[in-house]
N, C-alpha and C. Protein backbone atom coordinates (compact mmCIF):
# COMPACT_ATOMS: atom_id res chain seq x y z
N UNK A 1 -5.56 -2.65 25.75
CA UNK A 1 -5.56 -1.74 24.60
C UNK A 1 -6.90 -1.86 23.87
N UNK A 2 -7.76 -0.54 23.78
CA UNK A 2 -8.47 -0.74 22.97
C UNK A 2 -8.51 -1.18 21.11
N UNK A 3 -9.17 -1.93 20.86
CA UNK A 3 -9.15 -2.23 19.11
C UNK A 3 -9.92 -0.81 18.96
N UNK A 4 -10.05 -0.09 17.51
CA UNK A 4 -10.45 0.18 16.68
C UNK A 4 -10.80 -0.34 15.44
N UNK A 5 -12.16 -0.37 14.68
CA UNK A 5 -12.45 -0.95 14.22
C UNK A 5 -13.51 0.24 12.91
N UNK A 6 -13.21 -0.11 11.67
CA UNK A 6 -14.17 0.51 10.62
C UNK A 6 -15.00 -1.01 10.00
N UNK A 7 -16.21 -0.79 10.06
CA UNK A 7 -17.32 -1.42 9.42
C UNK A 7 -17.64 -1.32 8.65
N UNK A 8 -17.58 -2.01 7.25
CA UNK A 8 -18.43 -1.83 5.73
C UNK A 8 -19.02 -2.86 5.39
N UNK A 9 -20.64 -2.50 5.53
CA UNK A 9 -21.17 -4.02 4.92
C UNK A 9 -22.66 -3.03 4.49
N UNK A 10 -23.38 -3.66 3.44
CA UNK A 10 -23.79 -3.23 2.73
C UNK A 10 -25.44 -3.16 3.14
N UNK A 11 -25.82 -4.58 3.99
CA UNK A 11 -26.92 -4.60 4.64
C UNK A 11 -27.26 -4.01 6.15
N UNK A 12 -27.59 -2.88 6.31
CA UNK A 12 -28.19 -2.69 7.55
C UNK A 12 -28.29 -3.34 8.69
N UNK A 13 -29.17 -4.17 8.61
CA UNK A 13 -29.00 -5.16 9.64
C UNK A 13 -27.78 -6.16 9.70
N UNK A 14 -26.82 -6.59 9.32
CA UNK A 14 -26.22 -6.90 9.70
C UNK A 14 -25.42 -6.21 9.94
N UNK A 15 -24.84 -4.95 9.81
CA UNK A 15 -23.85 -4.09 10.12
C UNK A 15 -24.03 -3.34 11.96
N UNK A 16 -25.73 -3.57 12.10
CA UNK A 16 -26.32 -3.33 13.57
C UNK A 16 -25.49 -4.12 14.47
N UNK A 17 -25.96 -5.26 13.43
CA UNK A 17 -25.67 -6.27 14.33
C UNK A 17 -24.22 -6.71 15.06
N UNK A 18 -23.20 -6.61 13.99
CA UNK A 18 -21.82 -6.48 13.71
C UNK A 18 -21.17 -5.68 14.74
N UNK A 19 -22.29 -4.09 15.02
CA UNK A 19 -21.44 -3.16 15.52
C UNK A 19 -21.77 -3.73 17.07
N UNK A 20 -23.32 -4.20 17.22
CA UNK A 20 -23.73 -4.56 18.13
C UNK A 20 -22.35 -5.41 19.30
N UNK A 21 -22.67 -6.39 18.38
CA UNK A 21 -21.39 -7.61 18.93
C UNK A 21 -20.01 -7.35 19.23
N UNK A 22 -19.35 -6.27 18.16
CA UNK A 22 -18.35 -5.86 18.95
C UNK A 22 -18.33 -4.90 19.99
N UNK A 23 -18.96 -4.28 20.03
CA UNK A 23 -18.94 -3.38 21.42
C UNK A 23 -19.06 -4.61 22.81
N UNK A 24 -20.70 -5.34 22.80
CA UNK A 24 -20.56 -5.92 23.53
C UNK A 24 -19.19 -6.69 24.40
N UNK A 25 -18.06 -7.04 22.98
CA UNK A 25 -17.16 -7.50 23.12
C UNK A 25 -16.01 -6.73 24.05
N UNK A 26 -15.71 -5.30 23.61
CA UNK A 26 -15.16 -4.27 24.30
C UNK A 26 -14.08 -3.63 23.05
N UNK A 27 -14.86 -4.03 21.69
CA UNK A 27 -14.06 -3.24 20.64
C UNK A 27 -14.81 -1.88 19.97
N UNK A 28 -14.04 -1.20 19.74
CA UNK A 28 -14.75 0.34 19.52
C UNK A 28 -14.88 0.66 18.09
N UNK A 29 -16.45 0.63 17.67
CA UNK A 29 -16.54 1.08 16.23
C UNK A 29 -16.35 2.59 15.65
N UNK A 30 -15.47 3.25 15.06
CA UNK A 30 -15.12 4.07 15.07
C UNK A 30 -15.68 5.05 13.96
N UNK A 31 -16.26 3.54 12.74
CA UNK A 31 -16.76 4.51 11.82
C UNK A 31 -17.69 2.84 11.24
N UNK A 32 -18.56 3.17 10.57
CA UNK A 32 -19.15 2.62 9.36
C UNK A 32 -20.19 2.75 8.25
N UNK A 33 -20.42 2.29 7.39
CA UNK A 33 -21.03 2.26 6.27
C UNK A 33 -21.40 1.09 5.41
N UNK A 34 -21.93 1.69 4.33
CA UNK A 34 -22.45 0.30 3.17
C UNK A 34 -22.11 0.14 2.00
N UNK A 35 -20.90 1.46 1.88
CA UNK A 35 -19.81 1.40 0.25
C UNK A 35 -18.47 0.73 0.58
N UNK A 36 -17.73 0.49 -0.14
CA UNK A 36 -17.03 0.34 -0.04
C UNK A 36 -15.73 1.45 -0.27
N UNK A 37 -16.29 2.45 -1.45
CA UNK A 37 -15.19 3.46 -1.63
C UNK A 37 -15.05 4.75 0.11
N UNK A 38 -16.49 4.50 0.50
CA UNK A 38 -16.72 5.41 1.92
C UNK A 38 -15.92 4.66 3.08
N UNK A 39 -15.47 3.19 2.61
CA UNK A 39 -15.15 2.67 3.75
C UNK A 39 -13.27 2.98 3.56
N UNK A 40 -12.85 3.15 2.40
CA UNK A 40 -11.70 3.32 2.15
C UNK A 40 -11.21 4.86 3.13
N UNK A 41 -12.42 6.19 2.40
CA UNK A 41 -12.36 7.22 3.21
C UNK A 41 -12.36 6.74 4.40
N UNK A 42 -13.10 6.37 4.82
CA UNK A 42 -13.11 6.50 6.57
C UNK A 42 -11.86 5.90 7.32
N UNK A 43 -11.50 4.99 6.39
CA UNK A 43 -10.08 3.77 6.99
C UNK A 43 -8.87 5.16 7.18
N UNK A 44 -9.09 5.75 6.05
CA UNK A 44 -7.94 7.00 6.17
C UNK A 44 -7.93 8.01 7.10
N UNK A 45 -8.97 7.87 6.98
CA UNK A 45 -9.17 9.48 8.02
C UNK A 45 -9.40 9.17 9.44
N UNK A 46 -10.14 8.02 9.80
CA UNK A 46 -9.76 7.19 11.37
C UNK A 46 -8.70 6.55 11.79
N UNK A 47 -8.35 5.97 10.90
CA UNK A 47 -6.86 4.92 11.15
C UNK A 47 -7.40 3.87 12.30
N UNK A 48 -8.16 3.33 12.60
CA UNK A 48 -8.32 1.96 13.24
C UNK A 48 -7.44 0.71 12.61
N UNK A 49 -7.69 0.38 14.02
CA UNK A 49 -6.63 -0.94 14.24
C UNK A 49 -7.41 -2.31 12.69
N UNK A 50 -8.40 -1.94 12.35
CA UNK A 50 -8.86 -3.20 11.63
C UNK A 50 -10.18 -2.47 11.12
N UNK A 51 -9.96 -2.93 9.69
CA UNK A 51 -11.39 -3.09 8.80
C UNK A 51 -12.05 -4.30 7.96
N UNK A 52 -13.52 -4.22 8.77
CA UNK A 52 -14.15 -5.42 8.33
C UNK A 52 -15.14 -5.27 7.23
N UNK A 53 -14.69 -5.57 5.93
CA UNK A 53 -15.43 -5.19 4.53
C UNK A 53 -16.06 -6.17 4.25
N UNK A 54 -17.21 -6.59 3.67
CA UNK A 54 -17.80 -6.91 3.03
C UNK A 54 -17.39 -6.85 1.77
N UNK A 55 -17.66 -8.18 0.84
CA UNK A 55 -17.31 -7.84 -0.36
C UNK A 55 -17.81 -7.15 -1.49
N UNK A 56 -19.22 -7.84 -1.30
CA UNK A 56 -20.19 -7.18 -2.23
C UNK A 56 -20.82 -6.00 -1.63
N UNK A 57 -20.27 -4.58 -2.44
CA UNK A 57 -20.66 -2.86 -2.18
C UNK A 57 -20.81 -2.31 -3.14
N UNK A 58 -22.14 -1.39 -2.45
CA UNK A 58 -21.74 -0.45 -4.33
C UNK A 58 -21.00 0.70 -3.92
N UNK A 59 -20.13 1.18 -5.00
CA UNK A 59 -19.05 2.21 -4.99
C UNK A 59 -18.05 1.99 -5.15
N UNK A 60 -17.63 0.19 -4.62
CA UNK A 60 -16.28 -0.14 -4.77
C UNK A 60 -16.35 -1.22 -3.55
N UNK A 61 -16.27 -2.66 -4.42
CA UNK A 61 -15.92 -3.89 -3.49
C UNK A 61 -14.94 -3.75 -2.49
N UNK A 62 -15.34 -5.25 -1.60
CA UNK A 62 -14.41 -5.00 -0.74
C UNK A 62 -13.39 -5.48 -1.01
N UNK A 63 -13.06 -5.81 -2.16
CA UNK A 63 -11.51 -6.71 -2.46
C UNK A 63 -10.91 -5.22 -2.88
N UNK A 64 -11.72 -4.53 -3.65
CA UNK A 64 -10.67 -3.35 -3.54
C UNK A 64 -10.64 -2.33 -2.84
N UNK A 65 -11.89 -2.51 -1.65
CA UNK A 65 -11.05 -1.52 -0.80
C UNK A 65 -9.97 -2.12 -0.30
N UNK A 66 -10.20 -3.25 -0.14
CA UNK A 66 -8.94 -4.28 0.72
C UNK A 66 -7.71 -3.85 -0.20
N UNK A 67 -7.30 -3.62 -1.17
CA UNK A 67 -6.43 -3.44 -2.09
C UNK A 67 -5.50 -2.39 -1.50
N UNK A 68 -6.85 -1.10 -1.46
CA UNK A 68 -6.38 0.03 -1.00
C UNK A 68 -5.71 0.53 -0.12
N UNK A 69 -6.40 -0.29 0.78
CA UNK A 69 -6.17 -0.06 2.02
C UNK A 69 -4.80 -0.61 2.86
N UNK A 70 -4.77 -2.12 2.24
CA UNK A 70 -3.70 -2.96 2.91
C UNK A 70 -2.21 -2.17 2.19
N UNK A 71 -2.34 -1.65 0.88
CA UNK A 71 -1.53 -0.78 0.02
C UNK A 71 -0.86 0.20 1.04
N UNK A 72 -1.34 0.92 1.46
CA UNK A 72 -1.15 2.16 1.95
C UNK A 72 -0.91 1.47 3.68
N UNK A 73 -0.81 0.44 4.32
CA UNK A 73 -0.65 -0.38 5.13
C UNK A 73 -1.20 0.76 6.53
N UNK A 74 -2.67 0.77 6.30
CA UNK A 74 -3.25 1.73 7.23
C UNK A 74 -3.57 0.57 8.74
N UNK A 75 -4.43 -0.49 8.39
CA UNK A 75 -4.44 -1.03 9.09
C UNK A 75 -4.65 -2.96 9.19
N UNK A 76 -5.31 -3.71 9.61
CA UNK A 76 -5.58 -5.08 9.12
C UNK A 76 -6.52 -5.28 8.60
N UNK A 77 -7.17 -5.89 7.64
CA UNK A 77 -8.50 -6.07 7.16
C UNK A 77 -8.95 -7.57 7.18
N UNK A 78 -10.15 -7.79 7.69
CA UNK A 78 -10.94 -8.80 7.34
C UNK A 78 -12.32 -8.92 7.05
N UNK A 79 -12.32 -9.46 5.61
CA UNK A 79 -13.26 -9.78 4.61
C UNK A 79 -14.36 -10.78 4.88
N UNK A 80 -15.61 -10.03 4.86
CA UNK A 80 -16.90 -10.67 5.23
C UNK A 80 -17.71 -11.18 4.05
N UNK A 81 -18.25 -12.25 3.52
CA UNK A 81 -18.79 -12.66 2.45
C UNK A 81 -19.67 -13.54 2.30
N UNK A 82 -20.78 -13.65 1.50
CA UNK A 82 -21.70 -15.01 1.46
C UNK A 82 -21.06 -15.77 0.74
N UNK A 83 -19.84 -15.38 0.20
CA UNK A 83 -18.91 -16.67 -0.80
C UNK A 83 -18.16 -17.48 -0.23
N UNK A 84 -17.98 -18.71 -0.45
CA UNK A 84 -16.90 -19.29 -0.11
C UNK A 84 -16.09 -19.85 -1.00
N UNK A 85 -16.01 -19.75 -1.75
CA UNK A 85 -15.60 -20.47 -3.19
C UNK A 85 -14.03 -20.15 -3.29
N UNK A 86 -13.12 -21.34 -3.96
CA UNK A 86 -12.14 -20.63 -3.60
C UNK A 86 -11.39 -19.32 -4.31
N UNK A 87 -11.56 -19.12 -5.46
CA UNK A 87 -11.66 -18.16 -6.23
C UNK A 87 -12.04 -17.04 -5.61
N UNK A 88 -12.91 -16.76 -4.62
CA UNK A 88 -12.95 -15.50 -3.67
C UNK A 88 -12.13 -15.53 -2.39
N UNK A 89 -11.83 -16.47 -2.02
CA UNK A 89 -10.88 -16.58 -1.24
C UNK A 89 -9.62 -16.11 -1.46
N UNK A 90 -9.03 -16.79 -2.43
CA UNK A 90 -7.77 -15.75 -3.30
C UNK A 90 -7.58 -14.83 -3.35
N UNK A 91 -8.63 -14.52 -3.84
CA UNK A 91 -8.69 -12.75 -4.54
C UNK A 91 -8.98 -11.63 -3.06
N UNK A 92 -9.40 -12.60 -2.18
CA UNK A 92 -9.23 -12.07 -0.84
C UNK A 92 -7.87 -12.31 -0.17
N UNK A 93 -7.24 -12.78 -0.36
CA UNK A 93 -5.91 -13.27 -0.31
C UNK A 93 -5.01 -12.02 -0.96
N UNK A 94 -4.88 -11.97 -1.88
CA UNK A 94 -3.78 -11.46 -2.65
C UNK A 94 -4.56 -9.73 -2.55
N UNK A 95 -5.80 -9.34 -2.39
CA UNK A 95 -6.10 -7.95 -2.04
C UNK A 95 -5.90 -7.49 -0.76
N UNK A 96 -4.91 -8.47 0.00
CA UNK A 96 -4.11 -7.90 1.26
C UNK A 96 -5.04 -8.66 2.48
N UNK A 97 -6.64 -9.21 2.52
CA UNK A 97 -7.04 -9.75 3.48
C UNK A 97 -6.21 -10.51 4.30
N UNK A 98 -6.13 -10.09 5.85
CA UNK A 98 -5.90 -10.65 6.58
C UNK A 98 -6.21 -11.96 7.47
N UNK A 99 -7.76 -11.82 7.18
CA UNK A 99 -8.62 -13.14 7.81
C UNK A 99 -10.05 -12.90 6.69
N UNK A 100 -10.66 -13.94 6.86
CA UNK A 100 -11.69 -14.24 5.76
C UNK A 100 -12.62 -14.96 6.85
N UNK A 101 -14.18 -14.51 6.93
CA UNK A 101 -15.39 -15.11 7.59
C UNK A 101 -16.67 -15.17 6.58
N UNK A 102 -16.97 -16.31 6.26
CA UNK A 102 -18.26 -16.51 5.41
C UNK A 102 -19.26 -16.34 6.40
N UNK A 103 -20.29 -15.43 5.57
CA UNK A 103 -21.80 -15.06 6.31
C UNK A 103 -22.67 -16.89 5.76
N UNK A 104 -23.47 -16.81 7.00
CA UNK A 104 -23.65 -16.10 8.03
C UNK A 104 -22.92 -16.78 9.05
N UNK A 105 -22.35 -15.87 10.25
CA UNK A 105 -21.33 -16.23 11.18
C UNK A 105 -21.31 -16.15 12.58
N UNK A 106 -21.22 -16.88 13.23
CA UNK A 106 -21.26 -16.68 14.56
C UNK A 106 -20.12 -15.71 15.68
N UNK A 107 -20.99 -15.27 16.36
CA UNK A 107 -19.92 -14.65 17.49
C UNK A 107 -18.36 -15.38 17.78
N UNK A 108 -18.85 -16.69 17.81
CA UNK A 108 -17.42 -17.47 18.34
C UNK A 108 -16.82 -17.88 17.15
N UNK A 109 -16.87 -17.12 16.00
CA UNK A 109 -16.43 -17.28 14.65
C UNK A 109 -15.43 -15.63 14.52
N UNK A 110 -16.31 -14.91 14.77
CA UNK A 110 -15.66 -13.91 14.32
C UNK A 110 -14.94 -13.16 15.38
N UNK A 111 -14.76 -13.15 16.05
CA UNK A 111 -13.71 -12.71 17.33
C UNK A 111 -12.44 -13.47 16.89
N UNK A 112 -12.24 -14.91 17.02
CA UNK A 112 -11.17 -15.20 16.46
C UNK A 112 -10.66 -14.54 14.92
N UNK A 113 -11.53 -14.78 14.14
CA UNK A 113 -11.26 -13.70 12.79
C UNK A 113 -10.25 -12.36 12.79
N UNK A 114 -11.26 -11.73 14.00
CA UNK A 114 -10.10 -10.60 14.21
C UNK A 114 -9.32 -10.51 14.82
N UNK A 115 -8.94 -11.25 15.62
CA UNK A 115 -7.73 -11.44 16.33
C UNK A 115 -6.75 -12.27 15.97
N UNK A 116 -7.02 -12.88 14.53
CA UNK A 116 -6.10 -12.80 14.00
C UNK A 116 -5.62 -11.88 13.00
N UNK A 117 -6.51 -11.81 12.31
CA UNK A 117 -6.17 -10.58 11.25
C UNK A 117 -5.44 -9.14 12.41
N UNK A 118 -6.01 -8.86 13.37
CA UNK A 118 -4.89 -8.22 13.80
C UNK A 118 -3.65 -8.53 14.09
N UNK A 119 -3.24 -9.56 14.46
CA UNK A 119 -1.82 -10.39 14.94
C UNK A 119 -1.49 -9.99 13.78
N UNK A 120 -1.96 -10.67 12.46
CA UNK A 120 -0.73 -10.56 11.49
C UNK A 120 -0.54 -9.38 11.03
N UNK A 121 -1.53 -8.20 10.72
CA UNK A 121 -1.15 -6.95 10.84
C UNK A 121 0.01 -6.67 11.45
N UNK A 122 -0.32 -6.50 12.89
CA UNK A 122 0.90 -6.64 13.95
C UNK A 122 2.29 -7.01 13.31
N UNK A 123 2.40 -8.08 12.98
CA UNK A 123 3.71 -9.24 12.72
C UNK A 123 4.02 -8.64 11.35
N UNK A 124 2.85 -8.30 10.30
CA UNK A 124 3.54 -7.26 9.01
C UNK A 124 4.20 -5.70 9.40
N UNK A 125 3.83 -4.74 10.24
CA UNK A 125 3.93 -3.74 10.91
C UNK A 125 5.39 -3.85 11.24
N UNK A 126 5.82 -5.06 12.02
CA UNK A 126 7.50 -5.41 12.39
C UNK A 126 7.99 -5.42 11.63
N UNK A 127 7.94 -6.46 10.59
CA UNK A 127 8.47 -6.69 9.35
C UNK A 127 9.04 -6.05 8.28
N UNK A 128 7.58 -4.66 8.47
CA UNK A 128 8.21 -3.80 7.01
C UNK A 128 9.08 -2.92 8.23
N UNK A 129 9.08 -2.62 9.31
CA UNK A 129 10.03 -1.85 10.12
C UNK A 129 11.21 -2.13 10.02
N UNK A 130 11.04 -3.21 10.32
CA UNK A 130 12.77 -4.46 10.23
C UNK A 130 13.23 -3.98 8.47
N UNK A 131 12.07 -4.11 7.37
CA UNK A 131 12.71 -3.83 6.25
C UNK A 131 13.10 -2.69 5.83
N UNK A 132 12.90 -1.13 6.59
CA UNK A 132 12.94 -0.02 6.44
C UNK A 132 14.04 0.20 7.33
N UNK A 133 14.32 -0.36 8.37
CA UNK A 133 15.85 0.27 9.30
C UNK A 133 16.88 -0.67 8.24
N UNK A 134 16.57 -1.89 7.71
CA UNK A 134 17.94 -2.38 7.23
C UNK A 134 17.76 -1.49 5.95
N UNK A 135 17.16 -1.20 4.99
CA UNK A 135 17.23 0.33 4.27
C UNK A 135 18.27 1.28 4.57
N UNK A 136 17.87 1.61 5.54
CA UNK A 136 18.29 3.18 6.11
C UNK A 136 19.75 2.80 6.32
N UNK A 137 20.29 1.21 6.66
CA UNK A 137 21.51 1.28 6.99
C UNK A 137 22.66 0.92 6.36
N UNK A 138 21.58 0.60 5.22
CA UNK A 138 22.18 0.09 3.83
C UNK A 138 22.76 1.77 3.32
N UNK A 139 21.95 1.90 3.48
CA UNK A 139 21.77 3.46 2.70
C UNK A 139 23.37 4.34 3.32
N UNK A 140 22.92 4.62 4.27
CA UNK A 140 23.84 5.14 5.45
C UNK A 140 25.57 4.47 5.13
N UNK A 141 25.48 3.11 5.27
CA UNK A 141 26.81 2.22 4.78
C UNK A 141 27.36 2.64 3.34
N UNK A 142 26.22 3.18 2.57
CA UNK A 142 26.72 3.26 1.06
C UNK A 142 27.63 5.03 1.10
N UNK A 143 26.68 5.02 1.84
CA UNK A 143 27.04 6.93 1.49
C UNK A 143 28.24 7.35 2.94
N UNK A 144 28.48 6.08 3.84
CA UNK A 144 29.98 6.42 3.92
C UNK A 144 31.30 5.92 3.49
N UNK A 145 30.64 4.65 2.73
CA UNK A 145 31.87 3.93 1.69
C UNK A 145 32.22 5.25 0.82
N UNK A 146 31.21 5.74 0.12
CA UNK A 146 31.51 7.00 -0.83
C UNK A 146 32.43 8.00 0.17
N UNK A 147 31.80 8.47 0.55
CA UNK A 147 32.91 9.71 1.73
C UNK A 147 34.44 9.29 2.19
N UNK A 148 34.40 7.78 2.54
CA UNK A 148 35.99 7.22 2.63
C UNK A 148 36.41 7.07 1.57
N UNK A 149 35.90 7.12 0.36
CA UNK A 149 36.43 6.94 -1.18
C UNK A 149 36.83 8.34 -1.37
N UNK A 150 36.42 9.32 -1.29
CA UNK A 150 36.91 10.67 -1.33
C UNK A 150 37.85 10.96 -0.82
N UNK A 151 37.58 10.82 1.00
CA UNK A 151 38.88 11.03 1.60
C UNK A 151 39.96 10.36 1.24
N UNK A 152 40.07 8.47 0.78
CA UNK A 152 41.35 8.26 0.25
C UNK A 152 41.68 8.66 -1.17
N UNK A 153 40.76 8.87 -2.14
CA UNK A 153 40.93 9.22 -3.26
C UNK A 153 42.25 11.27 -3.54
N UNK A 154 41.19 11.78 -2.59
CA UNK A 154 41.63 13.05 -2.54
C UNK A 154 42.44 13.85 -1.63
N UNK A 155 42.39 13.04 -0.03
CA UNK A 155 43.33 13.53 0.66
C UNK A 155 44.15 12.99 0.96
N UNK A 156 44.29 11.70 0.05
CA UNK A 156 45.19 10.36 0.36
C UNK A 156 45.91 9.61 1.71
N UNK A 157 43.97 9.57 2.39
CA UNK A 157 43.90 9.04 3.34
C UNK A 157 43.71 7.62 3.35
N UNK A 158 44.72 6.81 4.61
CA UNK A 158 44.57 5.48 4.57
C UNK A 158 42.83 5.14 4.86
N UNK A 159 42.39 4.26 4.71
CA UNK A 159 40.99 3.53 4.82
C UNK A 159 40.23 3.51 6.48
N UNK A 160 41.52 3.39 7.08
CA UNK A 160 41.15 3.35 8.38
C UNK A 160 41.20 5.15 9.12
N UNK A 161 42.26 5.93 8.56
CA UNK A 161 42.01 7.36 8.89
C UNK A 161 40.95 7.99 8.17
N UNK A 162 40.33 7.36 7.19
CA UNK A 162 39.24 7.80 6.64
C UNK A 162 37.96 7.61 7.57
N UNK A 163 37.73 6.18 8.25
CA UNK A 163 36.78 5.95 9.18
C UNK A 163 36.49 6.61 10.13
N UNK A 164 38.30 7.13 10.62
CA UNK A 164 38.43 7.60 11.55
C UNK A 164 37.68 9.00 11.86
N UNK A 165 38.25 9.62 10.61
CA UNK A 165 37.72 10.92 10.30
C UNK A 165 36.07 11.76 10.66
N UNK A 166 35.52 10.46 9.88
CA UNK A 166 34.05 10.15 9.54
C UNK A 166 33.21 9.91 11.06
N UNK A 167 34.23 9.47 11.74
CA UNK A 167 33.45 9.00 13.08
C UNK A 167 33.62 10.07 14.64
N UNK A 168 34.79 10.66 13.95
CA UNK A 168 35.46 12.01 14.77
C UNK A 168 34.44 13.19 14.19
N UNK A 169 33.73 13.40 13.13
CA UNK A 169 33.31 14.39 12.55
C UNK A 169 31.71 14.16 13.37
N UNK A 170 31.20 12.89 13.58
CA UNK A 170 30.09 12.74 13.77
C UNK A 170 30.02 13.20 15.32
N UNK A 171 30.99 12.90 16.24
CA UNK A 171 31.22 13.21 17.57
C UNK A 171 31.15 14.42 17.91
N UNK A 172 32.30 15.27 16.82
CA UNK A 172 32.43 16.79 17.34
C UNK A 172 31.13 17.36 16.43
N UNK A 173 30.00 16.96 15.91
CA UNK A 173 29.37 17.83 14.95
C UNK A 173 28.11 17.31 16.03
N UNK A 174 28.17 16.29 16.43
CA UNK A 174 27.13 15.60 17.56
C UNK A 174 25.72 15.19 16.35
N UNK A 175 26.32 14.59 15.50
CA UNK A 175 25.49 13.46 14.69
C UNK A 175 25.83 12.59 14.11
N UNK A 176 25.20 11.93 12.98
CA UNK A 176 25.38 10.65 12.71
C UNK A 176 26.44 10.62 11.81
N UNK A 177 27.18 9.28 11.59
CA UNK A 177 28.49 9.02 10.60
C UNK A 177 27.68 9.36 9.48
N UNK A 178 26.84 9.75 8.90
CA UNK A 178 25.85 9.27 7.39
C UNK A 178 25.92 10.78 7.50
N UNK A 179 25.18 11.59 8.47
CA UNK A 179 25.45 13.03 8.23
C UNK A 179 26.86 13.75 7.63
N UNK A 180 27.99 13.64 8.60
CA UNK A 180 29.27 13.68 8.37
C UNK A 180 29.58 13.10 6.62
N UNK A 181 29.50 11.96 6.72
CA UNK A 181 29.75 11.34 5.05
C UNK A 181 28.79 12.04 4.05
N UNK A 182 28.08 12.69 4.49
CA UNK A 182 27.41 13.15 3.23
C UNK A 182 27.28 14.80 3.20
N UNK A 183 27.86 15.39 3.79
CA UNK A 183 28.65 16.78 4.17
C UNK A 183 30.28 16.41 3.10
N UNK A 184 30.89 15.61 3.69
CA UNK A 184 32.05 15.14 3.01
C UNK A 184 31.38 14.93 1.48
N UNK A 185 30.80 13.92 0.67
CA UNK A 185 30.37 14.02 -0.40
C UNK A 185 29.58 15.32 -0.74
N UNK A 186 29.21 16.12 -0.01
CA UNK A 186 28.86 17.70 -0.86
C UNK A 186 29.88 18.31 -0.74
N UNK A 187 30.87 17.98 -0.59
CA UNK A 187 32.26 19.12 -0.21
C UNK A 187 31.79 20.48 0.77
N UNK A 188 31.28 20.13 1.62
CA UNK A 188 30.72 21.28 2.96
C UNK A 188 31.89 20.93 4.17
N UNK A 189 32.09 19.75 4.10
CA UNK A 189 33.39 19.36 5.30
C UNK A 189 34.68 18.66 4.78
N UNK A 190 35.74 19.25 4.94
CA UNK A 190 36.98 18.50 4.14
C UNK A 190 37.87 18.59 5.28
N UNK A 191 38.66 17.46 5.39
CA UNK A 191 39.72 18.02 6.09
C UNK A 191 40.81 18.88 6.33
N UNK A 192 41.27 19.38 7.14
CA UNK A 192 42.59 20.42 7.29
C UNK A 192 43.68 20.18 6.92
């Protein structure tokens, strides 16, 4: 699989150099620059697998493009810096950075960098998935408790002919129990 990759660093030559090394590597630079607010645009409008910001930009640091970006969970980011202090580390931390490399850095420094910051991308990507289907089924569970509350409330159906109902409706309508239950809560499907 190819990486994709957006570049923001502020000095020229090292951004040559940067793009240099990853290609050599077999990762594809897709976009870069020396702002940081241009690097936010470009993260959006390319969608690469990983962006490597620099912190210090004019237009808008890289802690907040990192902000932005990890926000809107476009892709992984890792933060390039002459700081090491831990106070920038943090603040690279909590603005969504994925991996952190102090300049100046070697090849066999920063390959690992991004391969991790992509992993955990990766491993966040599952995560909020995993947290968005148990959502949906939360959701789904609520809004056919409501629909069996109707049916026993109003057609003074037992709990279990209520399920029943709900799961017979989804069969012959050829969709989901959540569809059916929430047809039943708009009063569009009632029983006979």
């Amino acid at each position: 699989m190819t990486v994709r990759v957006v570049i923001a660093e502020d000095e020229a030559i090292i951004r040559l150099d940067l793009k240099e090394t990853l290609e050599e590597e077999g990762y594809v630079v897709v976009g870069e620059t020396g702002r940081g607010d241009k690097a936010v645009d470009l993260v959006r409008d390319l969608r690469p697998d990983l962006a490597i910001l620099d912190v210090k930009m004019p237009g808008m640091d890289g802690l907040e493009a990192a902000r932005l970006i990890s926000k809107d969970r476009i892709c992984g980011v890792l933060i390039l810096t002459a700081f090491s202090q831990r106070e920038v580390v943090e603040e690279a931390r909590d603005a969504g950075a994925l991996a952190y490399l102090v300049k100046p850095f070697q090849k066999s420094d920063l390959i690992p960098a991004m391969e991790v910051a992509l992993g955990r991308f990766r491993e966040l990507q599952v995560l909020n998935g995993e947290i968005e289907e148990l959502g949906e089924q939360l959701e789904a569970r609520k809004t056919i408790d409501r629909a069996k509350g109707i049916l026993i409330d109003q057609y003074r159906m037992s709990e279990a002919d209520a399920y029943g109902f709900i799961q017979r409706g989804a069969m012959n309508h050829r969709t989901t129990m959540r569809k059916v239950a929430e047809m039943i809560v708009a009063g569009t499907l009632k029983p006979e």
